[in-house]
N, C-alpha and C. Protein backbone atom coordinates (compact mmCIF):
# COMPACT_ATOMS: atom_id res chain seq x y z
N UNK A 1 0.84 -1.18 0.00
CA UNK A 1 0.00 0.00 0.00
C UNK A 1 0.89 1.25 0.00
N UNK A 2 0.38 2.33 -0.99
CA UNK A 2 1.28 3.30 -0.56
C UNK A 2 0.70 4.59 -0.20
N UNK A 3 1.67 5.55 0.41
CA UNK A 3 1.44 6.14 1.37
C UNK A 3 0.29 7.34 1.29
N UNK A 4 -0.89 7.51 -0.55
CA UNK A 4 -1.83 8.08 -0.12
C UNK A 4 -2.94 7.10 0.20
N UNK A 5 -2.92 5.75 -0.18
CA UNK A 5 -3.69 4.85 0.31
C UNK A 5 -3.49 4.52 1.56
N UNK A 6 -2.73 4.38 2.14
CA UNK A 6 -2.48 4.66 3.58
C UNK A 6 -3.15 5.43 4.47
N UNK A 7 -2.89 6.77 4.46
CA UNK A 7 -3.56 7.88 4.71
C UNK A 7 -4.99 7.63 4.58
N UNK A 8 -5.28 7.35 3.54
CA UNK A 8 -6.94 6.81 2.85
C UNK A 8 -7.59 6.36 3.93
N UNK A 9 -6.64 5.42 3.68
CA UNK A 9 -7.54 4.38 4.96
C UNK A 9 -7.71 4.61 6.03
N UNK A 10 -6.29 5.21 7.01
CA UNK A 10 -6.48 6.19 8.28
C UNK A 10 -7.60 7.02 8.44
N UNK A 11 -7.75 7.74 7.49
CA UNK A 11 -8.64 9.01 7.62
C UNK A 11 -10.23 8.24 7.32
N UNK A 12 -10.22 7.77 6.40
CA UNK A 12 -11.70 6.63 6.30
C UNK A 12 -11.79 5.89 7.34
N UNK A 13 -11.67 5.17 7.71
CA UNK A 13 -11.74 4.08 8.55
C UNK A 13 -12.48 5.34 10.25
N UNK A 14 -11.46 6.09 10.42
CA UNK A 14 -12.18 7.36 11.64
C UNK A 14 -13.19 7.93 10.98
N UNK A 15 -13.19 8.38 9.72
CA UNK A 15 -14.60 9.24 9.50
C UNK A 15 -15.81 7.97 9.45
N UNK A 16 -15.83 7.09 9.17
CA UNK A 16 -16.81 6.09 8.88
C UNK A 16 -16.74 5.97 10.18
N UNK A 17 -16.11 5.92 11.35
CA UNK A 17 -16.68 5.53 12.86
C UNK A 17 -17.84 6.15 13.35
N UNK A 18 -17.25 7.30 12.96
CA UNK A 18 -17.96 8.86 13.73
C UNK A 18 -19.58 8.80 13.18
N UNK A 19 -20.12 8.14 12.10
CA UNK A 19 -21.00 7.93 11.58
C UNK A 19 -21.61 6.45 12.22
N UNK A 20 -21.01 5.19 11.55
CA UNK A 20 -21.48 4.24 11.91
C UNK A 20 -20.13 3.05 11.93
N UNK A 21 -20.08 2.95 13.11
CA UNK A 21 -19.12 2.35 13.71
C UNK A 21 -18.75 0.86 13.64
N UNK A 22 -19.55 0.01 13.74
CA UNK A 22 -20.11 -1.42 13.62
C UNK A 22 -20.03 -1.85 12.31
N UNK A 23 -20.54 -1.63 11.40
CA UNK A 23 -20.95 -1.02 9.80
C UNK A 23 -19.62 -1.24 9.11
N UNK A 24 -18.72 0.18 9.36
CA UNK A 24 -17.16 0.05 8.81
C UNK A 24 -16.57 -1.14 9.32
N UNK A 25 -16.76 -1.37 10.73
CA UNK A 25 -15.63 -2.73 11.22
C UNK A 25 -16.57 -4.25 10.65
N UNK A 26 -17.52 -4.27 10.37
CA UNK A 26 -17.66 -5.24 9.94
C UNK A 26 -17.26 -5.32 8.25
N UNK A 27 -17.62 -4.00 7.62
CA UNK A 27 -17.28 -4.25 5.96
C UNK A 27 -15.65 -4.36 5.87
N UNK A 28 -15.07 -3.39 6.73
CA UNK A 28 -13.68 -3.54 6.59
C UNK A 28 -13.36 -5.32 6.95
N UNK A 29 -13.61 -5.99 7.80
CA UNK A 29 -13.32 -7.29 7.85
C UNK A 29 -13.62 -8.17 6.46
N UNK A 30 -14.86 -8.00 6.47
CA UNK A 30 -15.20 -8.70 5.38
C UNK A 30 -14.71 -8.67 3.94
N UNK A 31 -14.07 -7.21 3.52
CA UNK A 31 -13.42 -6.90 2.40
C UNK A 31 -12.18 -7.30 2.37
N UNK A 32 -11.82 -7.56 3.84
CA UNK A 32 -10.40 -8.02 3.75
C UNK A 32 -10.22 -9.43 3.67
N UNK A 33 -10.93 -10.23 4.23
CA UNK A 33 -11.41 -11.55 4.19
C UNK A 33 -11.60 -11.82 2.84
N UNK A 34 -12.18 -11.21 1.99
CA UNK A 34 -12.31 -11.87 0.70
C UNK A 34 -11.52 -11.22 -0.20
N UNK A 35 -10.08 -10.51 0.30
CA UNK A 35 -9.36 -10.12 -0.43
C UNK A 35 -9.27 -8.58 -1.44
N UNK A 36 -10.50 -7.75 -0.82
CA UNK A 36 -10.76 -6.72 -1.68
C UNK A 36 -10.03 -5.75 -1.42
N UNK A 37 -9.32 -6.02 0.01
CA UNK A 37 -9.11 -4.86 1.04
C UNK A 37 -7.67 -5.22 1.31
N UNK A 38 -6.83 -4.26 1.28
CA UNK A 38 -5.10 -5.18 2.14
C UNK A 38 -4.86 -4.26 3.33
N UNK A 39 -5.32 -5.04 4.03
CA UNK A 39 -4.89 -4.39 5.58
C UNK A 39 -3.51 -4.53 6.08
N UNK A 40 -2.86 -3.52 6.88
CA UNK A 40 -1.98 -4.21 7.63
C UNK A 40 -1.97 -4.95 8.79
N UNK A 41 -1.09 -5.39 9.38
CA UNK A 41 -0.78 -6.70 10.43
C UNK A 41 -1.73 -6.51 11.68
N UNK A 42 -1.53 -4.90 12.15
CA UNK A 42 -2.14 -4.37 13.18
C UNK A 42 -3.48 -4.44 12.81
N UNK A 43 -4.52 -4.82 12.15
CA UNK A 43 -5.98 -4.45 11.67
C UNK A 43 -6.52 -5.83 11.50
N UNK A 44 -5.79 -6.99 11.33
CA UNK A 44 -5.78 -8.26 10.41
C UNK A 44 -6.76 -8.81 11.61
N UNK A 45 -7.28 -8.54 13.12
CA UNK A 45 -7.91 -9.10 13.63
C UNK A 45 -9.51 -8.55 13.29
N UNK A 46 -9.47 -7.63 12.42
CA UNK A 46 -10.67 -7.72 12.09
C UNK A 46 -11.24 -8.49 11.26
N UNK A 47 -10.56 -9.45 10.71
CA UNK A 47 -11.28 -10.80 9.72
C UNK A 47 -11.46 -11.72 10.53
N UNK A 48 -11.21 -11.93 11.72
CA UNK A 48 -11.30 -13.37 12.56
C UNK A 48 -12.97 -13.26 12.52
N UNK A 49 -13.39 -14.34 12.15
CA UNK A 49 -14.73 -14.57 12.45
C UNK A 49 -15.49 -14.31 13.82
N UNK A 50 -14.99 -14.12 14.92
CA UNK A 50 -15.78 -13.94 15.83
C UNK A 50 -16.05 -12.91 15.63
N UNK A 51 -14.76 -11.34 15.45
CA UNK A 51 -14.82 -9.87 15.57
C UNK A 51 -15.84 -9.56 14.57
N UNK A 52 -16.34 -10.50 13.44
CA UNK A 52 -16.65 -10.20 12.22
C UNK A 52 -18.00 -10.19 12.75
N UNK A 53 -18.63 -11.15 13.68
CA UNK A 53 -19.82 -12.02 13.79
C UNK A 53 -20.25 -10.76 14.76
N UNK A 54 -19.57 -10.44 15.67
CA UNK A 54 -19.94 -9.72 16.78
C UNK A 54 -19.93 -7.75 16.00
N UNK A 55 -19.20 -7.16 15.36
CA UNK A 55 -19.59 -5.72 14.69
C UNK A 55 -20.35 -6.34 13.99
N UNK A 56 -21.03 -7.32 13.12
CA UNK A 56 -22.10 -7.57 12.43
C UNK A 56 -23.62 -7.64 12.88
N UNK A 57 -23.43 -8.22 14.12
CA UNK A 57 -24.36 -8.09 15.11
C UNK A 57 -25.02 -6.76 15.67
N UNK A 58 -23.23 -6.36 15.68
CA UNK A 58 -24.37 -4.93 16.76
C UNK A 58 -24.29 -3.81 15.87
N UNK A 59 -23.69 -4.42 14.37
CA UNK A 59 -24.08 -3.09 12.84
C UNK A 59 -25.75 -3.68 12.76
N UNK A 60 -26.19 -4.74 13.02
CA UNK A 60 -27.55 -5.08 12.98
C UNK A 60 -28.58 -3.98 13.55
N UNK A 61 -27.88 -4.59 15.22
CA UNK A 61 -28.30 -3.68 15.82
C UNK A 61 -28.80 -2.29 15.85
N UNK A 62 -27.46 -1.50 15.38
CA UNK A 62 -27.46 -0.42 15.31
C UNK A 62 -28.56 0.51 13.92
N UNK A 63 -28.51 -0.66 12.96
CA UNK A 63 -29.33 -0.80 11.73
C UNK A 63 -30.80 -0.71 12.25
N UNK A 64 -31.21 -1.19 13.46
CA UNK A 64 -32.39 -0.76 13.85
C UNK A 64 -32.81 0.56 14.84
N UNK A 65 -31.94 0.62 15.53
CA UNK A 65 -32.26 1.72 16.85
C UNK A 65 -31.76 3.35 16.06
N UNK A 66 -30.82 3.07 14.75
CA UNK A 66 -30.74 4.55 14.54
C UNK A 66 -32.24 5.10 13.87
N UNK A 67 -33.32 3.95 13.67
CA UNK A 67 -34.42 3.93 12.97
C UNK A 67 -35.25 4.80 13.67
N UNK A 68 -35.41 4.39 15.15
CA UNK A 68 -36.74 5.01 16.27
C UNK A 68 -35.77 6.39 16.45
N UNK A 69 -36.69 7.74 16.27
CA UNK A 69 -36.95 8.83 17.01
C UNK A 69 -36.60 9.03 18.19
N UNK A 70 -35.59 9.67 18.84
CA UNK A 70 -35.51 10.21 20.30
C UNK A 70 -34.28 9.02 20.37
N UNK A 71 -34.99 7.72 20.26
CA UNK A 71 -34.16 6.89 20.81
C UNK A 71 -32.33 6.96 20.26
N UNK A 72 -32.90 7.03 18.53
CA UNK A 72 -31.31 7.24 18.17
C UNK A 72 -30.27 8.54 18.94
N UNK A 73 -30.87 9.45 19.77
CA UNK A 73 -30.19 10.62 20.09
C UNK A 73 -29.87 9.86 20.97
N UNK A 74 -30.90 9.13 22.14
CA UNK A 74 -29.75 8.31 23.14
C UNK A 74 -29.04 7.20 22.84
N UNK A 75 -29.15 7.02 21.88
CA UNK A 75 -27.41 6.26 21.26
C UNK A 75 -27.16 6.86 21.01
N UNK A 76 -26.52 7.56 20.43
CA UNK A 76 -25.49 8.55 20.13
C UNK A 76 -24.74 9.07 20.85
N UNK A 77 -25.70 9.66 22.11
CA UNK A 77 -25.18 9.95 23.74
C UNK A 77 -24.41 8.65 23.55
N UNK A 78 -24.53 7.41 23.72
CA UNK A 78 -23.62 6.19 24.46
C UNK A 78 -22.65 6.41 23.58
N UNK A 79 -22.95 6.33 22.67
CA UNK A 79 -21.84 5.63 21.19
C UNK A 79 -20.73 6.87 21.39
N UNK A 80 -20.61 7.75 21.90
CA UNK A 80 -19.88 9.31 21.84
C UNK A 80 -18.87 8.70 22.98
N UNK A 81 -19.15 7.37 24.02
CA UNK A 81 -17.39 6.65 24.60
C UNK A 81 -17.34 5.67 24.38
N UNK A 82 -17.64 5.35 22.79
CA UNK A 82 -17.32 4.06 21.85
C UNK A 82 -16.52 4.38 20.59
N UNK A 83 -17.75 5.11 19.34
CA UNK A 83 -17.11 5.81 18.52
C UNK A 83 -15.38 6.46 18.65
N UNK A 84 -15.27 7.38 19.25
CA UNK A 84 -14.37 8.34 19.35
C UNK A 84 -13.18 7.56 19.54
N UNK A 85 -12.98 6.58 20.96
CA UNK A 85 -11.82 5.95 21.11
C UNK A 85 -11.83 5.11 19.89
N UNK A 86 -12.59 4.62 19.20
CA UNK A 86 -12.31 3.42 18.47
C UNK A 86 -11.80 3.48 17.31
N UNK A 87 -12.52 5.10 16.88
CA UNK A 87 -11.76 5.65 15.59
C UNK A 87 -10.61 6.05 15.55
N UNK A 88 -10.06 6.69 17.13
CA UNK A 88 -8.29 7.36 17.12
C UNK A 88 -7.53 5.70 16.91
N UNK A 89 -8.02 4.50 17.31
CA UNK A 89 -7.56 3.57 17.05
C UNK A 89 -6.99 3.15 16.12
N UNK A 90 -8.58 3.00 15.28
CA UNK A 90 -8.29 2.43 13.90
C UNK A 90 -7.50 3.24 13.45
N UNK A 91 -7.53 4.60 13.42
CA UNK A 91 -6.83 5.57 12.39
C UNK A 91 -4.94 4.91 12.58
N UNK A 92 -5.12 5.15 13.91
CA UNK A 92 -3.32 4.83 14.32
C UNK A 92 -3.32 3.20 13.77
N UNK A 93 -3.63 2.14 14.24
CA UNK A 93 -3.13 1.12 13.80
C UNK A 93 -3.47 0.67 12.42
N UNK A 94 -4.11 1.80 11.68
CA UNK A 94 -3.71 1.43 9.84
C UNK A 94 -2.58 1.92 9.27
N UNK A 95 -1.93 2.72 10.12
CA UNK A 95 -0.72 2.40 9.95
C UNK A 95 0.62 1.63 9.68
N UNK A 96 -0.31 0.67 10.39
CA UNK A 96 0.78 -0.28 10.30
C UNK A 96 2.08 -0.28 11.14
N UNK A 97 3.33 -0.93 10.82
CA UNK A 97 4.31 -0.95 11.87
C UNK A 97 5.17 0.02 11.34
N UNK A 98 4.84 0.93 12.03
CA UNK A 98 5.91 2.36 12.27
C UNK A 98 6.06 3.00 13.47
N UNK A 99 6.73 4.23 13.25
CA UNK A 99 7.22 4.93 14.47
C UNK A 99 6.03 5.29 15.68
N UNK A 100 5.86 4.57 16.41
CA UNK A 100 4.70 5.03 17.51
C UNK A 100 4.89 6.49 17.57
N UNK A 101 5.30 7.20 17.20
CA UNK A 101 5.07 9.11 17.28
C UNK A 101 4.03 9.17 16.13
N UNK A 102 4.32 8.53 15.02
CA UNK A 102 3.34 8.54 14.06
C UNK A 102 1.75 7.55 14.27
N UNK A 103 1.70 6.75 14.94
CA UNK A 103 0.53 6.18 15.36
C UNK A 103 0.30 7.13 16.28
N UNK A 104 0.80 7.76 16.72
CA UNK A 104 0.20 8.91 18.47
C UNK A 104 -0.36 9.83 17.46
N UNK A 105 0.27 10.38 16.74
CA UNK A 105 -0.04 11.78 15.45
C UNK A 105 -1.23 11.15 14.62
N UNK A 106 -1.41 9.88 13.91
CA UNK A 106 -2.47 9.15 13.90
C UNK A 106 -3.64 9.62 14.61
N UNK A 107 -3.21 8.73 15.59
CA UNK A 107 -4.51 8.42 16.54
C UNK A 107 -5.08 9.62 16.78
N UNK A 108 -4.24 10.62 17.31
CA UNK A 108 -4.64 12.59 17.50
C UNK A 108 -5.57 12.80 16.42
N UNK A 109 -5.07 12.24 15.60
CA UNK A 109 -6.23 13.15 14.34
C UNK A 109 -7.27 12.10 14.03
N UNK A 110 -6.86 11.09 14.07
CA UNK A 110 -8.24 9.99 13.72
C UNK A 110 -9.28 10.25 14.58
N UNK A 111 -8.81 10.41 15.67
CA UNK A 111 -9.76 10.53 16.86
C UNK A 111 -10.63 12.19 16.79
N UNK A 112 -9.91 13.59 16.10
CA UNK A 112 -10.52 14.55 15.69
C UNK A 112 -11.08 13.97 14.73
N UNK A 113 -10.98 13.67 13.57
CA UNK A 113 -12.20 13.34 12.50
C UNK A 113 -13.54 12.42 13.00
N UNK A 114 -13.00 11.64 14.13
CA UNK A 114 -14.12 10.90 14.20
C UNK A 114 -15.26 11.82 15.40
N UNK A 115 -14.43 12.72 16.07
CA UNK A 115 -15.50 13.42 17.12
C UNK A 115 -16.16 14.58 16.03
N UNK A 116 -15.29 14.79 15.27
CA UNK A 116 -15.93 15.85 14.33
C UNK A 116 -17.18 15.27 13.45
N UNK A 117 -17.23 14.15 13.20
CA UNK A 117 -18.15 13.62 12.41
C UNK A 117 -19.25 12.91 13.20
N UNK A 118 -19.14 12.19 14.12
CA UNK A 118 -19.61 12.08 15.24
C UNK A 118 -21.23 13.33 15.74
N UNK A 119 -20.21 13.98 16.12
CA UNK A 119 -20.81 15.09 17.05
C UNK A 119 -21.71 16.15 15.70
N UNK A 120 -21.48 16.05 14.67
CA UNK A 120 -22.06 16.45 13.23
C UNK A 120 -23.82 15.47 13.09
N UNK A 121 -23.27 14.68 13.21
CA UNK A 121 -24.05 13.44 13.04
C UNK A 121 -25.10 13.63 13.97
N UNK A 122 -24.70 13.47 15.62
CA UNK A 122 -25.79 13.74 16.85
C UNK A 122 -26.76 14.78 16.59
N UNK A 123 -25.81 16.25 16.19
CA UNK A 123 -26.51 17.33 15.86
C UNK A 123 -27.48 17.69 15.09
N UNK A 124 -27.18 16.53 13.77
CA UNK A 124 -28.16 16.96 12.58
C UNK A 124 -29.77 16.09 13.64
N UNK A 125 -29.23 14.72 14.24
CA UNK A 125 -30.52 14.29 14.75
C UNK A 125 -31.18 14.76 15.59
N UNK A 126 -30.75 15.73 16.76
CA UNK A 126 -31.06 16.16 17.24
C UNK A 126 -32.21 17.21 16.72
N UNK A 127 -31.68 17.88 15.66
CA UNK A 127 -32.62 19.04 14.85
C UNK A 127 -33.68 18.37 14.64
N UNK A 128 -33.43 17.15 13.74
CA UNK A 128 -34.23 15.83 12.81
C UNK A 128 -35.61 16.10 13.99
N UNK A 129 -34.94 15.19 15.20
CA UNK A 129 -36.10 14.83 15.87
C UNK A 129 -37.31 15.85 16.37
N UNK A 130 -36.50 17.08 16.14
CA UNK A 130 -37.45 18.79 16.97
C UNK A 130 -38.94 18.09 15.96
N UNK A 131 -38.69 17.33 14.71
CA UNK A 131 -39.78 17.27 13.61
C UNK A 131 -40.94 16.11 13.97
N UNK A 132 -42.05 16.17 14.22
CA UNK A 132 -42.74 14.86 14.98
C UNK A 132 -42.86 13.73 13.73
N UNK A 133 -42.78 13.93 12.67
CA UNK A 133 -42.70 13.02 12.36
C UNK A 133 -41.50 11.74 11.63
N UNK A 134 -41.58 10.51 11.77
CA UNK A 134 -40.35 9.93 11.20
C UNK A 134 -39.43 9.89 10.30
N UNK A 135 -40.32 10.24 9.01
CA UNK A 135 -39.44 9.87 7.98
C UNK A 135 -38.38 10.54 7.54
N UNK A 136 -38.08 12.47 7.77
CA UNK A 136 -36.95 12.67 8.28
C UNK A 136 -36.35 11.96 8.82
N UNK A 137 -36.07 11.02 9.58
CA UNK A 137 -35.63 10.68 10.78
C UNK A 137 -35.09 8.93 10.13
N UNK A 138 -35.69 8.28 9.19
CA UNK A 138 -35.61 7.21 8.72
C UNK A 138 -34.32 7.59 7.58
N UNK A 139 -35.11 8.70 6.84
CA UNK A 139 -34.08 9.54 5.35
C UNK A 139 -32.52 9.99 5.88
N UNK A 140 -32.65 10.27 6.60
CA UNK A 140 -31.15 10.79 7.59
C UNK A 140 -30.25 9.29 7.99
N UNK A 141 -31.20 8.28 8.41
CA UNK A 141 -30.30 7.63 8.97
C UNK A 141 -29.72 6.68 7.42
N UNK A 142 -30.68 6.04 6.41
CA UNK A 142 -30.40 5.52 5.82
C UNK A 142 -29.60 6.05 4.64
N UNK A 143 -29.27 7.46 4.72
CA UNK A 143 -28.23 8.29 3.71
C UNK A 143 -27.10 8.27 4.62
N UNK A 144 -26.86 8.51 6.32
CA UNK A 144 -25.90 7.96 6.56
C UNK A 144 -24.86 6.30 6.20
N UNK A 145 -26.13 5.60 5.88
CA UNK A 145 -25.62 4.24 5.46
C UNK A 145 -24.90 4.43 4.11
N UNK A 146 -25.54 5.13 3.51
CA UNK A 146 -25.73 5.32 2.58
C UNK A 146 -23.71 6.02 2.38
N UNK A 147 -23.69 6.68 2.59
CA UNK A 147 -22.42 7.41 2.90
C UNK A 147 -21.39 6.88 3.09
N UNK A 148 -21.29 5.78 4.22
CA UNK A 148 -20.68 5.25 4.53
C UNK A 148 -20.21 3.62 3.54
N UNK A 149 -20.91 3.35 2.93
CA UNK A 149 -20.82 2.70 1.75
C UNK A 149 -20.33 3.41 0.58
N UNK A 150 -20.54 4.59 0.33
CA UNK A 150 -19.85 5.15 -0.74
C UNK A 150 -18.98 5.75 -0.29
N UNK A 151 -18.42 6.07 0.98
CA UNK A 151 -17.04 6.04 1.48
C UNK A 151 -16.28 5.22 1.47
N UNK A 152 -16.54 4.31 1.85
CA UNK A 152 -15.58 2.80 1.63
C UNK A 152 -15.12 2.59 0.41
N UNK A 153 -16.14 3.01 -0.68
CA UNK A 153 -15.92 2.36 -1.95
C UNK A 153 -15.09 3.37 -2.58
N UNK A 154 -15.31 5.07 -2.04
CA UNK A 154 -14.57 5.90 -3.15
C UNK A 154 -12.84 5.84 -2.13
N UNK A 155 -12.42 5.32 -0.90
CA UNK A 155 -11.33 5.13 0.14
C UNK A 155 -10.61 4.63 -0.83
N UNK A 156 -11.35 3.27 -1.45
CA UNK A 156 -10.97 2.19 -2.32
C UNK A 156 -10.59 2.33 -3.74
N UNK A 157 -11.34 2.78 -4.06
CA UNK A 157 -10.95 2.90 -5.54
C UNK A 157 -10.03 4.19 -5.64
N UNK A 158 -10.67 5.14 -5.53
CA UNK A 158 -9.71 6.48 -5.77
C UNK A 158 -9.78 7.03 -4.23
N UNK A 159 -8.63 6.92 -3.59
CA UNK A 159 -7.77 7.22 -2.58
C UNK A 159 -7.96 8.86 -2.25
N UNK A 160 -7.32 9.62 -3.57
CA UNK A 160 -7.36 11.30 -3.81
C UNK A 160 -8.37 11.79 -3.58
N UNK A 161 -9.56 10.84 -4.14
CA UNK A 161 -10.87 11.51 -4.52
C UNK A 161 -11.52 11.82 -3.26
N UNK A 162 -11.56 10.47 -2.62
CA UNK A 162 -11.70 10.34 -0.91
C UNK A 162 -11.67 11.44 -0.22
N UNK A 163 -10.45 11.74 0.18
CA UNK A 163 -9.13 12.73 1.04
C UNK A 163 -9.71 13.91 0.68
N UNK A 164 -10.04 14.49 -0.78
CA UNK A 164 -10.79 15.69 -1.12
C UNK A 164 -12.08 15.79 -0.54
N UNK A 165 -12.86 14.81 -1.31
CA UNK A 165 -14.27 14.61 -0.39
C UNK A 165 -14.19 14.97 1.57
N UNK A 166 -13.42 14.07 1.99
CA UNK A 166 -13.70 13.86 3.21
C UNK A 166 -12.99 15.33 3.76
N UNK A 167 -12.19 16.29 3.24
CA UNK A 167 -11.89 17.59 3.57
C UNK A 167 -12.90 18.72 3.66
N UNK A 168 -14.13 18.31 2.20
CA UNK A 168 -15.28 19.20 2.50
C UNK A 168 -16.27 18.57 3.30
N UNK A 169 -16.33 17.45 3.59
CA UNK A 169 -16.95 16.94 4.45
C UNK A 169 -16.69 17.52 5.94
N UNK A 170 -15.76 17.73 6.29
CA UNK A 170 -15.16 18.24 7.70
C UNK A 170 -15.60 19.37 8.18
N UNK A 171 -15.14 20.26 6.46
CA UNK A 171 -16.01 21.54 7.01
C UNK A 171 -17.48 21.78 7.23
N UNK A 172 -18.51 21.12 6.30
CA UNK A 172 -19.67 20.95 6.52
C UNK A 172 -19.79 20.33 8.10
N UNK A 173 -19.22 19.47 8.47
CA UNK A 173 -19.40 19.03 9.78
C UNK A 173 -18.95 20.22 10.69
N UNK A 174 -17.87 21.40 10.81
CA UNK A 174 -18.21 22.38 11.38
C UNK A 174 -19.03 23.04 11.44
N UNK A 175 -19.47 23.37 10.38
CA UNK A 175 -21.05 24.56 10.48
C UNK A 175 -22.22 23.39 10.53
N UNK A 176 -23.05 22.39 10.73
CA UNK A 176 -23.52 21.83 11.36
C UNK A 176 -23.28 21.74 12.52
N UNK A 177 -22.25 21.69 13.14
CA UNK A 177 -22.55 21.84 14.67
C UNK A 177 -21.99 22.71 14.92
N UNK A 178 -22.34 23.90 14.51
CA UNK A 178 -22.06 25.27 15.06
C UNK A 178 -23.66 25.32 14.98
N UNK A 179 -24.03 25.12 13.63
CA UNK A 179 -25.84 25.41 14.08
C UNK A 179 -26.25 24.39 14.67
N UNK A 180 -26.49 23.41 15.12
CA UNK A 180 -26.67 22.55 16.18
C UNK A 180 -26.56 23.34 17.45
N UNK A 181 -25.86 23.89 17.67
CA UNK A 181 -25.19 24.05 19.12
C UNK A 181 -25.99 25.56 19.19
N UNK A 182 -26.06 26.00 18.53
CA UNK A 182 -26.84 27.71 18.57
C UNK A 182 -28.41 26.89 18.18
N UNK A 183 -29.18 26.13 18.02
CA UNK A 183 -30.46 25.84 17.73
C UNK A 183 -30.73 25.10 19.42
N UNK A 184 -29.72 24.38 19.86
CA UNK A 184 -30.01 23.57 21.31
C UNK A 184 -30.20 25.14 22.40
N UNK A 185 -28.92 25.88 21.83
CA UNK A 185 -29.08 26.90 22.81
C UNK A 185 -30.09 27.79 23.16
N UNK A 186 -30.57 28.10 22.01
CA UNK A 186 -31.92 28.66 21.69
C UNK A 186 -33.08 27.96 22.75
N UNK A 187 -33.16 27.24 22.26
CA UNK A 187 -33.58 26.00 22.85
C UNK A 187 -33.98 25.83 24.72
N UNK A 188 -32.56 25.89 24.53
CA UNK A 188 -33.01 25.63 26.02
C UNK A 188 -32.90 27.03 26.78
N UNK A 189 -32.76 28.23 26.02
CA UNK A 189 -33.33 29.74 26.43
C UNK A 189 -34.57 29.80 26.77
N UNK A 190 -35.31 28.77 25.63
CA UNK A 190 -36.62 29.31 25.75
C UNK A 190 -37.48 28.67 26.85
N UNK A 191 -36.84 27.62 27.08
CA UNK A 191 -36.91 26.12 28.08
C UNK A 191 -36.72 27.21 29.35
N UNK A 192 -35.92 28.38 29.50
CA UNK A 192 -35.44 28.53 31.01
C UNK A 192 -36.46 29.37 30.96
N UNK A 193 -36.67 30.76 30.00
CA UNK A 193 -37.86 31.66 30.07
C UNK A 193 -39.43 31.13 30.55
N UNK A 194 -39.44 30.13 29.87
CA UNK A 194 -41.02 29.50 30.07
C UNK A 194 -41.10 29.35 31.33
N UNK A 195 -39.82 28.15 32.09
CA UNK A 195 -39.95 27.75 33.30
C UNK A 195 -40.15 29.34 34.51
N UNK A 196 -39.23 30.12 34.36
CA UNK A 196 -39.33 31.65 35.04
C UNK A 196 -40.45 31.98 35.25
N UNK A 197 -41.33 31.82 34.10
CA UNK A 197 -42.54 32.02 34.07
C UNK A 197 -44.02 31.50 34.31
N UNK A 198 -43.49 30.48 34.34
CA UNK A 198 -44.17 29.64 35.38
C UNK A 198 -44.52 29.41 36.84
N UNK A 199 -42.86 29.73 37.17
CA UNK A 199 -42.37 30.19 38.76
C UNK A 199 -42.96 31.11 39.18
């Protein structure tokens, strides 16, 4: 592999966490398992059939609960001390065997792309759900799938194309949760006024 496919994969492998976590570690196994994918040494336990059986399971899982309203916001709450460590992970050990300063420099940034995408992600649902009804709420989650499959595939094929993509992707994930974070605030302004007024 060389070193913008490398990178590729570092930086994919964390942005696909921050989204759907289970999902990437199971396709990444499976692509590697049937040869589509060349991992290095450090990653190679994601083809063992159990690791495969078990992120397949709870990508199942997760395939249902990002479905229900409200509920996906409290996953997301959980998944926010799952996601995050798991992506500075992956990012560092697709590396492969090199200088642990460079898996630490890794992991530093894998672990920013994945809270950045992450916390992008919570935000848009959060808005999603202000809406009573679902299918926002169904359309959001299954274009995240959606994403994350055509992340994998453009990681894969064109490496460059990726790395560009996933750069405007980043920034869009700033101003989403900049308005996220000014719509909650709002929010719960109006939450404190009402209560005052009540008092």
């Amino acid at each position: 592999m060389d070193l913008v496919q490398t990178i590729a994969l570092s930086a994919g492998l964390a942005w696909a966490s921050g989204l759907r976590l289970y999902l990437v570690l199971f396709l990444t196994g499976v692509l590697a398992h049937l040869g589509y994918l060349h991992l290095p040494e450090s990653l190679l336990v994601l083809t063992h059939p159990l690791v495969m059986a078990a992120s397949g399971g709870m990508a199942l899982a997760e395939l249902v609960a990002d479905k229900v309203p409200a509920f996906d916001s409290l996953w997301d709450s959980f998944q926010t001390f799952v996601r995050i460590p798991a992506g500075a992970l992956l990012a560092a050990f697709a590396l492969g065997d090199v200088d642990p300063a460079w898996m630490v420099a890794a992991g530093l940034l894998g672990g920013t792309i994945t809270a950045g995408t992450h916390f992008a992600k919570a935000g848009s649902r959060l808005a999603i759900n202000a809406s009573p009804e679902p299918f926002s709420n169904w359309l959001a989650s299954f274009g995240e799938e959606g994403m994350v499959l055509g992340g994998v595939w453009a990681m894969l094929a064109s490496p460059v194309l990726f790395l560009i993509l996933l750069a405007v992707f980043m920034i869009a994930a700033v101003l989403v949760i900049r308005f996220s974070y000014r719509l909650l605030a709002g929010l719960f302004r109006r939450l404190s006024r009402s209560g005052n007024r009540a008092a």
